[in-house]
Protein backbone atom coordinates (compact mmCIF):
# COMPACT_ATOMS: atom_id res chain seq x y z
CA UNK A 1 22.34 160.98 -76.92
CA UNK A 2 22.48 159.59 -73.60
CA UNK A 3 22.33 162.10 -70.60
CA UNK A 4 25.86 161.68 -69.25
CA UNK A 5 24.45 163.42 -65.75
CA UNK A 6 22.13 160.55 -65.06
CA UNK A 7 24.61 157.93 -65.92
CA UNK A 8 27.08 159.85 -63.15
CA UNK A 9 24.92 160.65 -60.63
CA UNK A 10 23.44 156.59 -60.53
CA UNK A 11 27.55 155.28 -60.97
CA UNK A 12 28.12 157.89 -57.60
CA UNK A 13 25.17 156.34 -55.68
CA UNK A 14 25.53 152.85 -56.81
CA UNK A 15 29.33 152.41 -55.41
CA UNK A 16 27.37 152.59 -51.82
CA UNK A 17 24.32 150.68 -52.24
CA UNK A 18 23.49 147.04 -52.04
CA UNK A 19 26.26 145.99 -49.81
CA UNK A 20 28.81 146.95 -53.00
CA UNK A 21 32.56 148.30 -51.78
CA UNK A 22 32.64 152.10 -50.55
CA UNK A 23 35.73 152.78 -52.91
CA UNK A 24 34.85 153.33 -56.04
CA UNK A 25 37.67 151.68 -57.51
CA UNK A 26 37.07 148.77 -56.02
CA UNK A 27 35.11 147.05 -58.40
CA UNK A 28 38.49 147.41 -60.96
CA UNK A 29 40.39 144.67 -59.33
CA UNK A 30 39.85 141.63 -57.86
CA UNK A 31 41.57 138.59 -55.56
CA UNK A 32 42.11 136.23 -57.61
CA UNK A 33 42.25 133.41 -54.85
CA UNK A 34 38.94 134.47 -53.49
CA UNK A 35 37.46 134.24 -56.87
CA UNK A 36 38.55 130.83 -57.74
CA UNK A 37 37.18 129.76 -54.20
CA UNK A 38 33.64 131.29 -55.16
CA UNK A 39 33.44 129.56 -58.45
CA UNK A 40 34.54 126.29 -56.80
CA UNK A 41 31.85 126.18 -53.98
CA UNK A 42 29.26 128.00 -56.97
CA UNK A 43 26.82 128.81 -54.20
CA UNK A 44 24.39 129.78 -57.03
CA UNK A 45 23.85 126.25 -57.45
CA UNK A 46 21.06 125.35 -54.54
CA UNK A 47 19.68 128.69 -55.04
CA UNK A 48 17.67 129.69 -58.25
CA UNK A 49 17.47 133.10 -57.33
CA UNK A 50 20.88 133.97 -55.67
CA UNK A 51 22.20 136.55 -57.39
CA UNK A 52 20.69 139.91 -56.45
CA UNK A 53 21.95 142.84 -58.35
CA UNK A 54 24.56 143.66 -61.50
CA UNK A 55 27.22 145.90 -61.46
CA UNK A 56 28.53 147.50 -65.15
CA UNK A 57 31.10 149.25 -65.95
CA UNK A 58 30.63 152.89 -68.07
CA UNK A 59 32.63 151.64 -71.32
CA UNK A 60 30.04 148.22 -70.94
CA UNK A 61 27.11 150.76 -71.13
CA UNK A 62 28.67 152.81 -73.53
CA UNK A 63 29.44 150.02 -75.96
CA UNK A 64 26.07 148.25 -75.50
CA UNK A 65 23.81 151.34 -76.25
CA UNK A 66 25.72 152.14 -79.63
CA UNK A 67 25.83 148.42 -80.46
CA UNK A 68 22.11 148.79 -79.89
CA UNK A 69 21.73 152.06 -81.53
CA UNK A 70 23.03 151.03 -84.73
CA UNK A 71 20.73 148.36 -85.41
CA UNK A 72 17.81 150.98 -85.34
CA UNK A 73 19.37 153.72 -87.46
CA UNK A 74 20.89 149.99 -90.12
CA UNK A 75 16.63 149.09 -90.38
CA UNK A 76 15.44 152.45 -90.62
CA UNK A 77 17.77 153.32 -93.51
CA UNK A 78 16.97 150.05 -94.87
CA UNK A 79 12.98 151.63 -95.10
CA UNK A 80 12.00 148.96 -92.41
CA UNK A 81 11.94 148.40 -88.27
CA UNK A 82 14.67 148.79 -86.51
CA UNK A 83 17.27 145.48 -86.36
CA UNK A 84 17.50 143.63 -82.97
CA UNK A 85 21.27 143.09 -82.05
CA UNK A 86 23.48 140.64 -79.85
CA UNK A 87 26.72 140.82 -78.20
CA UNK A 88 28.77 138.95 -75.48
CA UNK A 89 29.42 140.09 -71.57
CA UNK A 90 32.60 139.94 -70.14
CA UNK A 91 33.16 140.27 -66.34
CA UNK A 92 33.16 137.50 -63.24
CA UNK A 93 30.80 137.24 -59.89
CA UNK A 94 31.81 139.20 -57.17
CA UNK A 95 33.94 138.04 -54.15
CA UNK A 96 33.56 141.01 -52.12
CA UNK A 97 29.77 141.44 -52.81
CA UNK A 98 28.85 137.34 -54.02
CA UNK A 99 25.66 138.38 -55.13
CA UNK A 100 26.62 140.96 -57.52
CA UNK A 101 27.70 139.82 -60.99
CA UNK A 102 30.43 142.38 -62.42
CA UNK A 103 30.36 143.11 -66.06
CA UNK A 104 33.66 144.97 -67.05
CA UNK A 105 33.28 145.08 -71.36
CA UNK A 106 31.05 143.76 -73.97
CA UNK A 107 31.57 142.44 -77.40
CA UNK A 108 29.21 143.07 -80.36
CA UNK A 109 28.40 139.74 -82.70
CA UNK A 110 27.47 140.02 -86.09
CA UNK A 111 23.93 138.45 -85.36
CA UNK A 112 20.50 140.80 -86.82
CA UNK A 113 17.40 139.46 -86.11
CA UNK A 114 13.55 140.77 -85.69
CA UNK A 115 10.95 141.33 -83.18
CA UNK A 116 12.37 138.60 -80.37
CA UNK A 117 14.40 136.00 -81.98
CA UNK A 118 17.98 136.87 -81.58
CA UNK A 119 19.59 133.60 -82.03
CA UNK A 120 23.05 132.83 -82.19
CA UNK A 121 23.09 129.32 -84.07
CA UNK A 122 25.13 129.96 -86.96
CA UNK A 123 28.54 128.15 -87.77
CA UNK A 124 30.06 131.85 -88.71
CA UNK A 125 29.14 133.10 -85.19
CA UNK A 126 29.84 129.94 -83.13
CA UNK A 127 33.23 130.15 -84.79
CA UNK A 128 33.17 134.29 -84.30
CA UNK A 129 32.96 133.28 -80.64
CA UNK A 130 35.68 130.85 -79.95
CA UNK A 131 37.93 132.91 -81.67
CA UNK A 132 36.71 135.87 -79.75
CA UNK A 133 37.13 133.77 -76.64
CA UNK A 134 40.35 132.37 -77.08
CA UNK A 135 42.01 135.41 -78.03
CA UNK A 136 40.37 137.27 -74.94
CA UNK A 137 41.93 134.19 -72.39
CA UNK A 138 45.76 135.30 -73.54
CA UNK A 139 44.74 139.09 -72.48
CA UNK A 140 41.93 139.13 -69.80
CA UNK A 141 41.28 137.50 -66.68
CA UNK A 142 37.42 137.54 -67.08
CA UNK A 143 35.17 135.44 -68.67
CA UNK A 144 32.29 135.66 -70.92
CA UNK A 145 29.67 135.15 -68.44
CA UNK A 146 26.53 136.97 -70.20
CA UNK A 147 24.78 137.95 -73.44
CA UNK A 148 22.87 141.34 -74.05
CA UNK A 149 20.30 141.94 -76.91
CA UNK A 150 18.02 144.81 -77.99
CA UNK A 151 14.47 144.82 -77.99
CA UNK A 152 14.04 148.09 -80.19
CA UNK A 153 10.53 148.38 -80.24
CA UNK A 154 8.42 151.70 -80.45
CA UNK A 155 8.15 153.59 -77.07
CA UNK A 156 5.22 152.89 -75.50
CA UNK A 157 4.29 153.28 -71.32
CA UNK A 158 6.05 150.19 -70.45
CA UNK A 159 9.75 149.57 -71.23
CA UNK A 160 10.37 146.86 -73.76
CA UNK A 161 13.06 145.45 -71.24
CA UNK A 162 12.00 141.32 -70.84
CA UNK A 163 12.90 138.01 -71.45
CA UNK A 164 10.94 136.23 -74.40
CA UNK A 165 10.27 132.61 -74.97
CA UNK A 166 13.00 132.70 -77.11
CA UNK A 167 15.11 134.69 -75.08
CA UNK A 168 14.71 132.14 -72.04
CA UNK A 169 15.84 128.69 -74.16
CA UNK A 170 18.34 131.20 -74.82
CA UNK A 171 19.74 131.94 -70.91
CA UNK A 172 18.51 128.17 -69.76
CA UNK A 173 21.01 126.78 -72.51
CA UNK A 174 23.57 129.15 -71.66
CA UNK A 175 22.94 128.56 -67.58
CA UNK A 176 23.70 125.06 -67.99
CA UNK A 177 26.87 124.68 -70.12
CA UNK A 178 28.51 127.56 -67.67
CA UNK A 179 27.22 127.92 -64.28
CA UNK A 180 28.19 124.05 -63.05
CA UNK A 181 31.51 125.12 -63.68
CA UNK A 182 31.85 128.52 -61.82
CA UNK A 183 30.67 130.62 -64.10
CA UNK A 184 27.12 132.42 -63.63
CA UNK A 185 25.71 133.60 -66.99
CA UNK A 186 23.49 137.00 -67.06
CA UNK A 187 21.11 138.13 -69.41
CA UNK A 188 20.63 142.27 -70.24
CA UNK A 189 18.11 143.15 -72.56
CA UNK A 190 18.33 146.80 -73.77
CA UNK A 191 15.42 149.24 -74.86
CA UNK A 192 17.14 151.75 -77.45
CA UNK A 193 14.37 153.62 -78.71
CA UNK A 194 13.28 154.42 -74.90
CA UNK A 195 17.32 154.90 -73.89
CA UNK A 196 16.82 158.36 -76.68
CA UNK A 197 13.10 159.38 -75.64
CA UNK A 198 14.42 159.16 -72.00
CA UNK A 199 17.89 160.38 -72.22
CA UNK A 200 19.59 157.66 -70.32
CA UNK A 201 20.16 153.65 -70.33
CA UNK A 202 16.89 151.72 -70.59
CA UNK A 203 18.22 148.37 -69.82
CA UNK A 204 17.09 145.56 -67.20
CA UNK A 205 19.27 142.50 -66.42
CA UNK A 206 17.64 139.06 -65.65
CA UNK A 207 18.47 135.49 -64.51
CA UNK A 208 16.05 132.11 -65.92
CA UNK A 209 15.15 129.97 -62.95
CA UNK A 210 15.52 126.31 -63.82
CA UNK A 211 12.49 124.68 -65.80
CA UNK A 212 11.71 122.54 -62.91
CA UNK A 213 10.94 125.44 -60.65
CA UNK A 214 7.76 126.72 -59.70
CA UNK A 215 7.69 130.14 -57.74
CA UNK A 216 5.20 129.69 -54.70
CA UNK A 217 4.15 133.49 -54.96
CA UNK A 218 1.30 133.44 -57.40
CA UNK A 219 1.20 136.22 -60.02
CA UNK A 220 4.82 137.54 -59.08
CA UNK A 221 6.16 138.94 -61.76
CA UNK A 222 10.61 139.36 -62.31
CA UNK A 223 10.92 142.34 -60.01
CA UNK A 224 9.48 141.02 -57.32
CA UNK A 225 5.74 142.98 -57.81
CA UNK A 226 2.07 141.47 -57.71
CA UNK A 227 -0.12 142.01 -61.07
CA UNK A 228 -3.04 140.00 -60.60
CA UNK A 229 -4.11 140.89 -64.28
CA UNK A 230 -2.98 138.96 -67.07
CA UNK A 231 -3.34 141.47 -69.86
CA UNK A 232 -1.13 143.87 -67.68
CA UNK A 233 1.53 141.04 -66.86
CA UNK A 234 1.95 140.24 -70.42
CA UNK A 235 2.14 143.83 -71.41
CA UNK A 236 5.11 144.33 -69.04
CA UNK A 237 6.75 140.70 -68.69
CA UNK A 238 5.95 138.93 -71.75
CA UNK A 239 4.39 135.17 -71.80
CA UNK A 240 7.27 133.95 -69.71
CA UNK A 241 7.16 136.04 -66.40
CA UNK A 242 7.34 133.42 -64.44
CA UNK A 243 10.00 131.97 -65.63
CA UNK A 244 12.81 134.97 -64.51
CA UNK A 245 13.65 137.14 -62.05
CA UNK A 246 15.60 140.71 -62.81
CA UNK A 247 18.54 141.61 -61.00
CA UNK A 248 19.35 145.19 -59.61
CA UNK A 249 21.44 147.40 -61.91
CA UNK A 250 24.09 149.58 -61.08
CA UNK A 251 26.98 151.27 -62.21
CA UNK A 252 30.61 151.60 -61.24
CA UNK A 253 32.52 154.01 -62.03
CA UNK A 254 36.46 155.14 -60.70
CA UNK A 255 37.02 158.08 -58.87
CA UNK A 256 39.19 159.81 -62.41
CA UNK A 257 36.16 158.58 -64.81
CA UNK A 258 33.50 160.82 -62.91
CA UNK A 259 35.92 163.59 -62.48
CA UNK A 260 35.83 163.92 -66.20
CA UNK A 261 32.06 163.05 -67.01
CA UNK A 262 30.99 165.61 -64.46
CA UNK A 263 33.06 168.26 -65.87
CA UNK A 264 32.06 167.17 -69.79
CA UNK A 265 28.54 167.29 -68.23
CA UNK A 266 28.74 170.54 -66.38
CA UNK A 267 30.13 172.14 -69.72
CA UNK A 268 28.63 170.94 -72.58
CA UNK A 269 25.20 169.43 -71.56
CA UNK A 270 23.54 171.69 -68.77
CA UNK A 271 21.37 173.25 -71.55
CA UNK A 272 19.84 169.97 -72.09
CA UNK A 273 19.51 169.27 -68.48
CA UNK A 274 17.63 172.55 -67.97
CA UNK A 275 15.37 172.25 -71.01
CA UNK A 276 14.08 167.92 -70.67
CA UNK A 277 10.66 167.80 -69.75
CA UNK A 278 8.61 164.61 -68.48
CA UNK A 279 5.40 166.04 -70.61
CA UNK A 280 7.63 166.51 -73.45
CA UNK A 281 7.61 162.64 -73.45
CA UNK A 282 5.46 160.82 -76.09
CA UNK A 283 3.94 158.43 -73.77
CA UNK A 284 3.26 161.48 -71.04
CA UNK A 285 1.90 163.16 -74.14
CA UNK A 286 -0.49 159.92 -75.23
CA UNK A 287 -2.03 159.69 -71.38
CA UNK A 288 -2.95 162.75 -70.70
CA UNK A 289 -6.04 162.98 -72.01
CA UNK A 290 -6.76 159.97 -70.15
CA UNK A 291 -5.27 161.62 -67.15
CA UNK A 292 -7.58 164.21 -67.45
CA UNK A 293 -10.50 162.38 -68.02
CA UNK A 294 -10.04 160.49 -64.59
CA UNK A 295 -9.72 163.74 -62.74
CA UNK A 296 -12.99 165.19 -64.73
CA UNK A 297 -14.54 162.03 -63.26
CA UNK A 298 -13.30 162.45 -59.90
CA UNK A 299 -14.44 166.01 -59.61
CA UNK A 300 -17.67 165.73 -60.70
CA UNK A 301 -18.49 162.69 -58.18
CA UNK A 302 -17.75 165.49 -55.38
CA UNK A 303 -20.67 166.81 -53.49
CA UNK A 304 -20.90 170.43 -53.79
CA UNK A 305 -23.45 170.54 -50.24
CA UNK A 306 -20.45 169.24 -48.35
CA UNK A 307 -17.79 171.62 -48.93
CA UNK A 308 -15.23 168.81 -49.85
CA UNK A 309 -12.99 170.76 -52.52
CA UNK A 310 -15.12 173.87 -52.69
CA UNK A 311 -12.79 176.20 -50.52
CA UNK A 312 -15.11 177.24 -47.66
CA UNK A 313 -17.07 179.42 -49.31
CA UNK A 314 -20.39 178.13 -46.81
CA UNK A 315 -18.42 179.47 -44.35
CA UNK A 316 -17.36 182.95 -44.79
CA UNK A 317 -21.18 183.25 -45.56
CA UNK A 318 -22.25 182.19 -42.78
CA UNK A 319 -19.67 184.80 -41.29
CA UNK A 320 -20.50 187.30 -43.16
């Protein structure tokens, strides 16, 4: 299950980071003048890496993770890997915050794939969709303006959070049929297995830069670090780390909703709270003999003449 307390706690900081609005409840409504204005000018346009940060709402998480969930617990039962899953984002860019992109619900598609192909190319989908689509325009002012999958691979030190090659002629396709006309698509890839083993969302959200452009900071990877090794790039980022960026993720969450998470966390959850353990983890488990090694190494490369580490025992001696 996922630790309601961390989910609260992150919505209750997020509402006041990143230049979002100070009321909470702010992120429920929206002017709709100022939003067609933003998608008319689509400032995203002459900027490949414009938008900055994603905010969800709790029933988008929510949704997502047991979406996500159920493909692992449909291919274990099946005897094989866990199934990788699909589904639509609804929500709309930001006027108050325009580098924000605002995802409000998500829809599950029946799409199952393996490993990282999750491909939505069939008739029965593409026909799932418009449906979907044009019964949502009668009843919501969003748009679909995203696409989440599941990468539900075994946990391991890194999270399984990043775009594929697949995945990116995924978002590229996507980028082009929507954001020329005002509507910037988003790309969340979800970890389940880590989400359990951790006890709260493992997801990252990303953005494809165009094909034609090259980033000038050699061997940056999406978040914005420097791996100079390959092996440890590809480990983290996949093939294609160059060709995305991830976007800050935070949650939103109205003033009533955390009133009643707290309290549902405060009741029925503090045991669980009090009893998770970072050791307990499996990849904490797997490195520490390899953390212990190190420190083995660095304490016998100490030199016992020169007192570093040895407690001053020379010196009450000497005292004495």
């Amino acid at each position: 299950a996922i630790n309601i307390k961390t989910m609260t706690a992150a919505a209750a900081t997020s509402n006041t980071t990143g230049g979002a609005p100070p009321d909470p409840n702010a992120r429920y409504t929206f002017n709709d003048a100022a939003l067609t204005a933003l998608r008319k000018s689509s400032p995203w346009k002459d900027d490949p890496s414009y938008f900055q940060s994603t905010a969800i709402s709790p029933s988008a998480v929510m949704k997502m993770m047991t979406h996500c969930h159920s493909g692992v617990e449909k291919g274990v039962k099946k005897g094989g890997n866990p199934i990788e899953v699909m589904g639509l984002l609804l929500g709309r860019p930001d006027p108050n915050t325009p580098k924000t992109l605002v995802v409000t619900d998500v829809f599950p598609l029946p799409i199952e794939g393996f490993e990282t192909r999750v491909i939505a190319d069939d008739g029965d989908v593409i026909n799932h969709m418009i449906a979907l689509g044009e019964s949502l325009e009668t009843t919501r002012k969003e748009k679909f303006m995203g696409w989440y999958h599941s990468h539900p691979f075994d946990v391991g030190i890194h999270s399984h959070c990043f775009l594929s090659q697949t995945d990116i002629s995924t978002q590229l396709q996507w980028q082009r049929a929507e954001d020329p006309h005002g509507n910037p698509f988003l790309a969340i890839v979800v970890d389940p297995l880590r989400s359990l083993a951790k006890g709260h969302p493992e997801l990252k959200a990303f953005r494809a830069y165009p094909p034609e452009y090259t980033n000038p900071i050699p061997n940056q990877c999406p978040d914005g670090s420097i791996i100079h090794e390959e092996q440890l790039r590809l480990e983290k980022w996949g093939s294609c780390s160059s060709a995305y960026y991830e976007l800050h993720v935070e949650y939103f969450m109205s003033t009533g909703a955390r009133n009643v998470l707290s309290l549902l966390n405060r009741n029925f959850l503090w045991m669980r709270a009090l009893g998770s353990s970072a050791m307990c983890e499996k990849e904490a488990r797997g490195r520490y003999p390899e953390r212990v090694e190190k420190v083995a190494k660095k304490i016998s490369k100490l030199d016992p003449q020169s007192g570093s580490g040895g407690g001053g025992g020379g010196d009450e001696e000497k005292d004495a």
